[in-house]
C-alpha atoms as a PDB file:
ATOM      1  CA  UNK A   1     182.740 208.466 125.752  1.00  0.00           C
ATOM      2  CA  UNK A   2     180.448 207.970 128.357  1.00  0.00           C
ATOM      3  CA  UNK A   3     178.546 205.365 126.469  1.00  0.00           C
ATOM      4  CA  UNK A   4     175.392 204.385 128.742  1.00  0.00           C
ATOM      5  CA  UNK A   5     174.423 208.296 129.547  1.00  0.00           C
ATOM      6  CA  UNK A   6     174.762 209.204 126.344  1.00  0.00           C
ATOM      7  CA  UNK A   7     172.638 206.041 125.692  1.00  0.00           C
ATOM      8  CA  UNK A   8     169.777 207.243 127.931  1.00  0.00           C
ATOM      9  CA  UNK A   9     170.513 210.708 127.332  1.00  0.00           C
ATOM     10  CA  UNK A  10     169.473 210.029 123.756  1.00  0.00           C
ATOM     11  CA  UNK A  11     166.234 208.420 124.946  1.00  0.00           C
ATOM     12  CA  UNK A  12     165.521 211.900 126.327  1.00  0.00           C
ATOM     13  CA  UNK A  13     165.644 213.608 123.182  1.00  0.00           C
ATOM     14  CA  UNK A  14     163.548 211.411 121.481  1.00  0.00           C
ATOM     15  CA  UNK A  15     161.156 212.258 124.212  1.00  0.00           C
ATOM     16  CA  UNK A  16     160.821 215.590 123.929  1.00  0.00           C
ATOM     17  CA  UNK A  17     158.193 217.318 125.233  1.00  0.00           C
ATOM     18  CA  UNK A  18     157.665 219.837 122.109  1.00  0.00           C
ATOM     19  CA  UNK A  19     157.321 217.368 119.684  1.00  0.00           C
ATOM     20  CA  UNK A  20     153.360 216.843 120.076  1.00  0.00           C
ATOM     21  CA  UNK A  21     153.296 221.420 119.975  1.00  0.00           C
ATOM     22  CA  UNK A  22     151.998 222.762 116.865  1.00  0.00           C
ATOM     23  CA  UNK A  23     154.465 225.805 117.286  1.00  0.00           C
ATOM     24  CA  UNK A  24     157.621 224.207 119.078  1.00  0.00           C
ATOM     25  CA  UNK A  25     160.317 226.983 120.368  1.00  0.00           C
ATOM     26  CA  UNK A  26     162.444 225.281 117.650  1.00  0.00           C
ATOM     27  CA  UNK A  27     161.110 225.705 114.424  1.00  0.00           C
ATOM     28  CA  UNK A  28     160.841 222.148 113.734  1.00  0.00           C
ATOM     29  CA  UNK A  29     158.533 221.329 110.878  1.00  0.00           C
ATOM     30  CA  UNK A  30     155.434 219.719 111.481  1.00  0.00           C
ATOM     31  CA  UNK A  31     155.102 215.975 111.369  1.00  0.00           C
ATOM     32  CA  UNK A  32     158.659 215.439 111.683  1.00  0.00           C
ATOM     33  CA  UNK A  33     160.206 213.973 115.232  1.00  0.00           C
ATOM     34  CA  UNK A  34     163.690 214.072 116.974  1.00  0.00           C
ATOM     35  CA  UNK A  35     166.272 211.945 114.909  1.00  0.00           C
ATOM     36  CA  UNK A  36     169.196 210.068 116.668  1.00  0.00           C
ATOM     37  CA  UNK A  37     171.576 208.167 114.450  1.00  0.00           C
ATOM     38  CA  UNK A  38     173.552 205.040 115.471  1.00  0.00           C
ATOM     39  CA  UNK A  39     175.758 205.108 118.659  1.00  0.00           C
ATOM     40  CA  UNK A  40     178.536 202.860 118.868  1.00  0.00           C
ATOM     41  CA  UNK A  41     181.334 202.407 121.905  1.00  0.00           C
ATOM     42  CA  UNK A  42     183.950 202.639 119.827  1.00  0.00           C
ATOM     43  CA  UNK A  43     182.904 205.780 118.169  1.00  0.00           C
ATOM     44  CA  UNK A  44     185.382 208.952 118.759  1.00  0.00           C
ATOM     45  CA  UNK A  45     184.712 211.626 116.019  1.00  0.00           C
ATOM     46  CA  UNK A  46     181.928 213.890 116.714  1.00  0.00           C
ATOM     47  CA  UNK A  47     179.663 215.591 113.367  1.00  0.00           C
ATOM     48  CA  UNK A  48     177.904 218.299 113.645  1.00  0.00           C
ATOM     49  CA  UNK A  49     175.237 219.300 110.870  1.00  0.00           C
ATOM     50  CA  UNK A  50     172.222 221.577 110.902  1.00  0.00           C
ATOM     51  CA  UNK A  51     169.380 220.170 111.132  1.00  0.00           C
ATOM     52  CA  UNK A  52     167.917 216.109 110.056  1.00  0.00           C
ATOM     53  CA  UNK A  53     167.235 216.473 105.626  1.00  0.00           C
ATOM     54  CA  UNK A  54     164.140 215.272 105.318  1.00  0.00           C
ATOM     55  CA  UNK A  55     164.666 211.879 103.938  1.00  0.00           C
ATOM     56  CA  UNK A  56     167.027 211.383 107.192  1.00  0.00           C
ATOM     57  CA  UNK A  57     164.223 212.106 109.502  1.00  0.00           C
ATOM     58  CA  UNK A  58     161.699 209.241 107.614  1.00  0.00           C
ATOM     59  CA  UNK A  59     164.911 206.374 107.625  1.00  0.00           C
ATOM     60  CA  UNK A  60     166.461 207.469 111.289  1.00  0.00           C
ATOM     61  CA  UNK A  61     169.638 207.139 109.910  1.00  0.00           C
ATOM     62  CA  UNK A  62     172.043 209.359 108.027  1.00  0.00           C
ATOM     63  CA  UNK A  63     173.775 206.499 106.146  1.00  0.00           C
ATOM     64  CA  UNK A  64     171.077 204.521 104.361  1.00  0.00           C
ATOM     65  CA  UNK A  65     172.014 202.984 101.409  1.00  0.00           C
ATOM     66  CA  UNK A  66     170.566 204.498  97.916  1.00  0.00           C
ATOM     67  CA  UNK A  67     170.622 207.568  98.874  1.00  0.00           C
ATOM     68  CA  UNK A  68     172.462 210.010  96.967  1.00  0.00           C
ATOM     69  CA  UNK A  69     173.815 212.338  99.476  1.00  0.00           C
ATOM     70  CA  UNK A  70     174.925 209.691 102.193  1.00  0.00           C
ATOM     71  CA  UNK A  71     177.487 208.110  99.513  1.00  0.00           C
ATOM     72  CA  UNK A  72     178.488 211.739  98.914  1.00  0.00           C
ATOM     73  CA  UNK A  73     179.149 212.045 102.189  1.00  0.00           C
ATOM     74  CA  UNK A  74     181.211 208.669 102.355  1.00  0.00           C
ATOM     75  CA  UNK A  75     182.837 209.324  99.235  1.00  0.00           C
ATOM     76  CA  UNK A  76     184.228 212.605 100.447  1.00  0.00           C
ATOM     77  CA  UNK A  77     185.658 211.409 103.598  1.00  0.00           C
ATOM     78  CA  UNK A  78     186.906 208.534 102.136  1.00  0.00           C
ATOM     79  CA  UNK A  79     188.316 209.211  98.403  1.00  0.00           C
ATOM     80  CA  UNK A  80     188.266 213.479  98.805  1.00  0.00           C
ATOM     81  CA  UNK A  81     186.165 213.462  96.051  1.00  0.00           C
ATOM     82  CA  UNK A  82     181.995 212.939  95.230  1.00  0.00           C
ATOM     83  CA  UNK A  83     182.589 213.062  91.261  1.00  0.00           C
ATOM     84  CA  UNK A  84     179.251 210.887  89.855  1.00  0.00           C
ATOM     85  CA  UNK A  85     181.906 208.142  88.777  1.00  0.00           C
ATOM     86  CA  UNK A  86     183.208 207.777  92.160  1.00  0.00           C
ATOM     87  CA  UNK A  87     180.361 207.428  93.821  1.00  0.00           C
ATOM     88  CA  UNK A  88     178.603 205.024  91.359  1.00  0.00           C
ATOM     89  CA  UNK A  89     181.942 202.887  92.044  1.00  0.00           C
ATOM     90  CA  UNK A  90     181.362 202.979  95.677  1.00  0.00           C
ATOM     91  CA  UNK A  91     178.113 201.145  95.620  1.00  0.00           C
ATOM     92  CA  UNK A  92     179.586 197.807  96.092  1.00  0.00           C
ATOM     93  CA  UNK A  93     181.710 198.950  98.828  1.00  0.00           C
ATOM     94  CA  UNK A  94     178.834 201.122 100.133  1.00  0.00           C
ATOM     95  CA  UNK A  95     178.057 198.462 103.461  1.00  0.00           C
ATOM     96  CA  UNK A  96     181.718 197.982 104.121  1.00  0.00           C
ATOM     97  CA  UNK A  97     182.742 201.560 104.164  1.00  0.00           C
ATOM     98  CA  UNK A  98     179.806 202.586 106.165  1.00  0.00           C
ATOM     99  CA  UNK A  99     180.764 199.869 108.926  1.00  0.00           C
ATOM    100  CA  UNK A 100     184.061 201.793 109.039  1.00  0.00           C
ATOM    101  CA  UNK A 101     182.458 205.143 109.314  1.00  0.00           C
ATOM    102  CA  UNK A 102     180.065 203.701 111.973  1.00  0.00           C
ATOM    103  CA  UNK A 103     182.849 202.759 113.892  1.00  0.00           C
ATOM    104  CA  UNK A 104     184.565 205.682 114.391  1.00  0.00           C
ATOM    105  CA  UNK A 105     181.756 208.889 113.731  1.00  0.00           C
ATOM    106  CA  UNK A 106     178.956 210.152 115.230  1.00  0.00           C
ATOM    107  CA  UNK A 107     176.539 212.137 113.805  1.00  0.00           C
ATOM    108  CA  UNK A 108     174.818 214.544 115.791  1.00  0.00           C
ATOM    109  CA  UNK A 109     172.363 217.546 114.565  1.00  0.00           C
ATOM    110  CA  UNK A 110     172.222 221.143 115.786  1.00  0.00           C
ATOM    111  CA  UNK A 111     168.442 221.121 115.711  1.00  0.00           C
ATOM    112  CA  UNK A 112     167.435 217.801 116.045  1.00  0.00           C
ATOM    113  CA  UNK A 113     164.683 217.330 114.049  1.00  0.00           C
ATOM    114  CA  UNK A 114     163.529 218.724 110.236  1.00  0.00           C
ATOM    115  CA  UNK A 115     163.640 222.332 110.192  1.00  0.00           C
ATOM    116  CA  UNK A 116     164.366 222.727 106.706  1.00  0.00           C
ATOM    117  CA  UNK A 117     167.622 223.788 107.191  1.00  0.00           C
ATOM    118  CA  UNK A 118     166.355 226.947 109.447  1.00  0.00           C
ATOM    119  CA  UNK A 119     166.791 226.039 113.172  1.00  0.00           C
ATOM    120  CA  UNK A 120     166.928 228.555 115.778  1.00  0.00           C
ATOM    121  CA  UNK A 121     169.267 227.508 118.845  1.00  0.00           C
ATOM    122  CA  UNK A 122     166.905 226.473 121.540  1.00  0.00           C
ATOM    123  CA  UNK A 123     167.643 222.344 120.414  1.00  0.00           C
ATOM    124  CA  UNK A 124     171.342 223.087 120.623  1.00  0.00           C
ATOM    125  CA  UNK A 125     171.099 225.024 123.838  1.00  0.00           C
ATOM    126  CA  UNK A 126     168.790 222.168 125.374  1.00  0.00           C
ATOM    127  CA  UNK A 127     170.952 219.035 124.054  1.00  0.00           C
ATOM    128  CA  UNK A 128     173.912 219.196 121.924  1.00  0.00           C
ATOM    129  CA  UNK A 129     175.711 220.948 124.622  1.00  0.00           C
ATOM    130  CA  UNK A 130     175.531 217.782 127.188  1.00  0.00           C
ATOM    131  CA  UNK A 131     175.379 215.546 124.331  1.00  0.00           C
ATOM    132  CA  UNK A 132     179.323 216.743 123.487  1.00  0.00           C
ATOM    133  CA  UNK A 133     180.196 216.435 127.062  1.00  0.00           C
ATOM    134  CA  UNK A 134     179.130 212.735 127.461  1.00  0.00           C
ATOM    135  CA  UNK A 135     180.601 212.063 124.014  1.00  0.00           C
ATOM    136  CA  UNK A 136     184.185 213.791 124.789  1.00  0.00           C
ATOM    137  CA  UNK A 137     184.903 213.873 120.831  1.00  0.00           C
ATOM    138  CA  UNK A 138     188.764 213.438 119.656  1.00  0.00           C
ATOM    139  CA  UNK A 139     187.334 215.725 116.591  1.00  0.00           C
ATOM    140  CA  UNK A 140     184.319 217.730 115.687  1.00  0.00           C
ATOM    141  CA  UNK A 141     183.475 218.414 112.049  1.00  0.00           C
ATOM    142  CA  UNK A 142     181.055 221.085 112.160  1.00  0.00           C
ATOM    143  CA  UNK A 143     179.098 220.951 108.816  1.00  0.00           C
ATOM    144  CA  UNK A 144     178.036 224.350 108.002  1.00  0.00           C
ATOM    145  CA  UNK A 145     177.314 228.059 109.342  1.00  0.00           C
ATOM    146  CA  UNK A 146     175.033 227.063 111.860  1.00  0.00           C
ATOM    147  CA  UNK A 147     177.518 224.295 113.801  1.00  0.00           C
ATOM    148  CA  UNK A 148     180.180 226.271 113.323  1.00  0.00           C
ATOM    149  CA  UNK A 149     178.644 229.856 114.997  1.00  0.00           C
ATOM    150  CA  UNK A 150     177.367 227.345 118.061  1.00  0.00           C
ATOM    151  CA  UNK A 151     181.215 226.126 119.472  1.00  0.00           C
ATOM    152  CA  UNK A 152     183.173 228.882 117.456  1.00  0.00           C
ATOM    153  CA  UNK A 153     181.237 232.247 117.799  1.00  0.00           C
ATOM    154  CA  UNK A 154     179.484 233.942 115.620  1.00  0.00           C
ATOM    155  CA  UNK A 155     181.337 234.963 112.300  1.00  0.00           C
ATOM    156  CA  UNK A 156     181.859 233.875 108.535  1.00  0.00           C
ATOM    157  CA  UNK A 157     182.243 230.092 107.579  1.00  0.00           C
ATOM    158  CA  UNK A 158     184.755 231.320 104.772  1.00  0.00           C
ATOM    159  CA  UNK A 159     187.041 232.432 107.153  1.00  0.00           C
ATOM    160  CA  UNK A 160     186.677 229.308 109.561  1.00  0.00           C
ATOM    161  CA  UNK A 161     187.006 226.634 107.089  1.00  0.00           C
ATOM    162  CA  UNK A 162     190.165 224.846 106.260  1.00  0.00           C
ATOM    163  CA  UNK A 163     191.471 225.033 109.306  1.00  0.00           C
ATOM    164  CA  UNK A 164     191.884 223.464 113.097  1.00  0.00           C
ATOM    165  CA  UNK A 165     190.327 225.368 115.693  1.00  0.00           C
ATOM    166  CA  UNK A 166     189.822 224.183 119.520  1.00  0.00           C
ATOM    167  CA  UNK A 167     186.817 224.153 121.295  1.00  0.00           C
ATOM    168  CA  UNK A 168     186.634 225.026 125.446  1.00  0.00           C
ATOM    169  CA  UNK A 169     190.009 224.656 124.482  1.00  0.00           C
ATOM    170  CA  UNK A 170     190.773 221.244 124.287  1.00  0.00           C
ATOM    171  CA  UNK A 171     188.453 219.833 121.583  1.00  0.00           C
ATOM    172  CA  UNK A 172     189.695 219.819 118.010  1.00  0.00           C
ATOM    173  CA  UNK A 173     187.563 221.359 115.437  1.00  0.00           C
ATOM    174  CA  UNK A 174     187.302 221.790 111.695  1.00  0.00           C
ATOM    175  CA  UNK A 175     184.633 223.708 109.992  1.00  0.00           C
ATOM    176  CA  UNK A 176     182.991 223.018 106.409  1.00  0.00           C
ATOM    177  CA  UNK A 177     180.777 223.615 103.966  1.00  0.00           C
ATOM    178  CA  UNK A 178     178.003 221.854 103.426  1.00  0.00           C
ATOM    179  CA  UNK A 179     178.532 218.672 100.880  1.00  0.00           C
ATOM    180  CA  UNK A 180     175.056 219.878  99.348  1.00  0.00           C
ATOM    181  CA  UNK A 181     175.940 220.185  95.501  1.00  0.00           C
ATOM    182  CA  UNK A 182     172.257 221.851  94.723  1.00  0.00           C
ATOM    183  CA  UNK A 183     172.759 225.164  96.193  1.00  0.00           C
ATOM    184  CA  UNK A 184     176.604 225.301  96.627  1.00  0.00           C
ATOM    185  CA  UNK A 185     178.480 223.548  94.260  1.00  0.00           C
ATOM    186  CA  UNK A 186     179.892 227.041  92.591  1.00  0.00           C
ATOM    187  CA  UNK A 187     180.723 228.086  96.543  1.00  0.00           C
ATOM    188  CA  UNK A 188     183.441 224.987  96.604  1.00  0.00           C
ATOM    189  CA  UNK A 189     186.483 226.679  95.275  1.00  0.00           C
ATOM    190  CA  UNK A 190     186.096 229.792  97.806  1.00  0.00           C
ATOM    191  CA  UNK A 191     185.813 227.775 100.713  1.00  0.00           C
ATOM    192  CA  UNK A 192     188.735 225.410  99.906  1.00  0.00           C
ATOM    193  CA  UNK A 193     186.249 222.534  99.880  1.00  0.00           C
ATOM    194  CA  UNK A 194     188.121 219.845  98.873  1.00  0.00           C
ATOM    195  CA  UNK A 195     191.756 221.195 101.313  1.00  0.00           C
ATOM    196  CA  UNK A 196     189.175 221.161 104.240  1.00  0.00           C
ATOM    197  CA  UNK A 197     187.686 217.651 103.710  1.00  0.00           C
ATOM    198  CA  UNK A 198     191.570 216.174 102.857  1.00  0.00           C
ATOM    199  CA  UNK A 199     192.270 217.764 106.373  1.00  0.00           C
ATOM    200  CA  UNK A 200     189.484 215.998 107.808  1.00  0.00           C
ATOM    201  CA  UNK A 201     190.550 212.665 106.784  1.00  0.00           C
ATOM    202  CA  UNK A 202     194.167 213.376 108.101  1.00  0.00           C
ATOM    203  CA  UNK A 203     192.999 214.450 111.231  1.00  0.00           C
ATOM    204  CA  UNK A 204     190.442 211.624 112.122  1.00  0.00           C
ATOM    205  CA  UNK A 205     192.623 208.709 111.949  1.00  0.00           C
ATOM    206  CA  UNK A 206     191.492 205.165 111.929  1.00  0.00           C
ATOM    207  CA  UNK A 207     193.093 202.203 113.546  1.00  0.00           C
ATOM    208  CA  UNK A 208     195.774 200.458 111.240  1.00  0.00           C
ATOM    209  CA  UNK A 209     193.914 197.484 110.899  1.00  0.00           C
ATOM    210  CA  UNK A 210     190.680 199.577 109.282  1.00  0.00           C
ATOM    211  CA  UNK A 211     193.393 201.391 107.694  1.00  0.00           C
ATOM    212  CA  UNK A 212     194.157 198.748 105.600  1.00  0.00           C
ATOM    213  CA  UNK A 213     190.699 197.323 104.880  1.00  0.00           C
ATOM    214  CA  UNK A 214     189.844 201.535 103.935  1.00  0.00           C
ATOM    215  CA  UNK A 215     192.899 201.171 101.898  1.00  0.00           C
ATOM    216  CA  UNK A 216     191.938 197.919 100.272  1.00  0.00           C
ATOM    217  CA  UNK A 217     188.426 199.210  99.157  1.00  0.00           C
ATOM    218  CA  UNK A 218     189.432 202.333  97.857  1.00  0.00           C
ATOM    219  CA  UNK A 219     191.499 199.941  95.374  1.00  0.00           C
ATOM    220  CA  UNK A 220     189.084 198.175  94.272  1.00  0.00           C
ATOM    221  CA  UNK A 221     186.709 201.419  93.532  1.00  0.00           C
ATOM    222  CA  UNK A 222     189.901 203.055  91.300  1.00  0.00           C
ATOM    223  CA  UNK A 223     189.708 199.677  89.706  1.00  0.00           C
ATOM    224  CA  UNK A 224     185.787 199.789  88.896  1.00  0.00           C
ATOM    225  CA  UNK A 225     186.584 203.636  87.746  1.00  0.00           C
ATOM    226  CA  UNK A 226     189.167 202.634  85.493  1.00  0.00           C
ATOM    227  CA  UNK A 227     187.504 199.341  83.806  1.00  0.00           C
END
């Protein structure tokens, strides 16, 4: 990673000159503003998602604690499951695990502020281009239709998911659906939601030490599942 571009790089998104336009070239919603989540050095695993949700774009942050979706999210990548029991367990652990996650992912946006879930390309063609460059990702999870048409092609998520695919051939990527469960819960089973996000974890590995801490946690949520 080139670490201080990508820094001041960032800056330059936040600055952008459409966000003052009432009609921006794209589609942002009005009111809302670029969003640019937490950057570490050590971070090597790229995400890819459509657009900021709208709770996201008020907190700046895609991992905020209390929020329904974000432990979802952790709870996936971590356990390979967001069943309500799981996640409720994974309160406690909810600072610890997201340290972990911090260290190692990046979350970047297609479009990157609130389009509600509509972007056109323009932000991608602007920024997330360079923004992958200066990162140089190990790993790109592209969240969704719209990530995965940008470095795959156009075509069908169901027949990208699930599998490893290489961008400008030397970047890993997997594909998947979106973690939403209010519009695509029933969609899980066709896209092999659960075989995709196992693959995921596989694939972005952590260093032993974290490995064990990971390991250690996930213990101790089984145990608050079970008691």
């Amino acid at each position: 990673m080139n670490y201080e571009r990508l820094r001041l790089f960032n800056n330059e998104i936040l600055s952008c000159p459409f966000v003052q336009r009432d009609q921006p070239p794209c589609r942002r919603v009005e009111g809302f503003s670029p969003v640019i989540n937490e950057l570490w050095p050590t971070q090597k695993y790229l995400i890819i998602s459509s657009d900021p949700s709208r709770d996201t774009d008020k907190s700046k942050d895609p991992l905020v604690a209390h929020s329904n979706f974000e432990r979802r999210f952790l709870a996936l990548l971590f356990t390979n499951s967001d069943e309500i029991n799981i996640c409720r367990s994974l309160r406690n652990n909810y600072s610890s695990l997201k340290k972990i996650f911090l260290t190692y992912f990046y979350w970047a946006h297609f479009c990157k502020c609130f389009s509600n879930g509509n972007p056109n390309s323009y932000c991608a063609e602007r920024y997330l281009q360079e923004e992958i460059e200066l990162f140089q990702p190990q790993l790109i999870i592209a969240i969704g239709g719209k990530a995965a048409d940008f470095l795959l092609g156009p075509g069908r998520l169901i027949e990208k998911v699930n599998k490893i695919w290489q961008y400008q051939q030397d970047i890993p990527v997997i594909c998947t659906l979106h973690p939403s469960q209010n519009w695509n819960r029933q969609k899980r089973e066709d896209y092999f939601f659960y075989e995709t996000w196992k693959l995921i974890r596989q694939e972005a590995k952590l260093d032993l030490e974290d490995e064990l801490k990971t390991k250690k946690i996930l213990e101790e949520i089984e145990r608050g599942i079970t008691t």
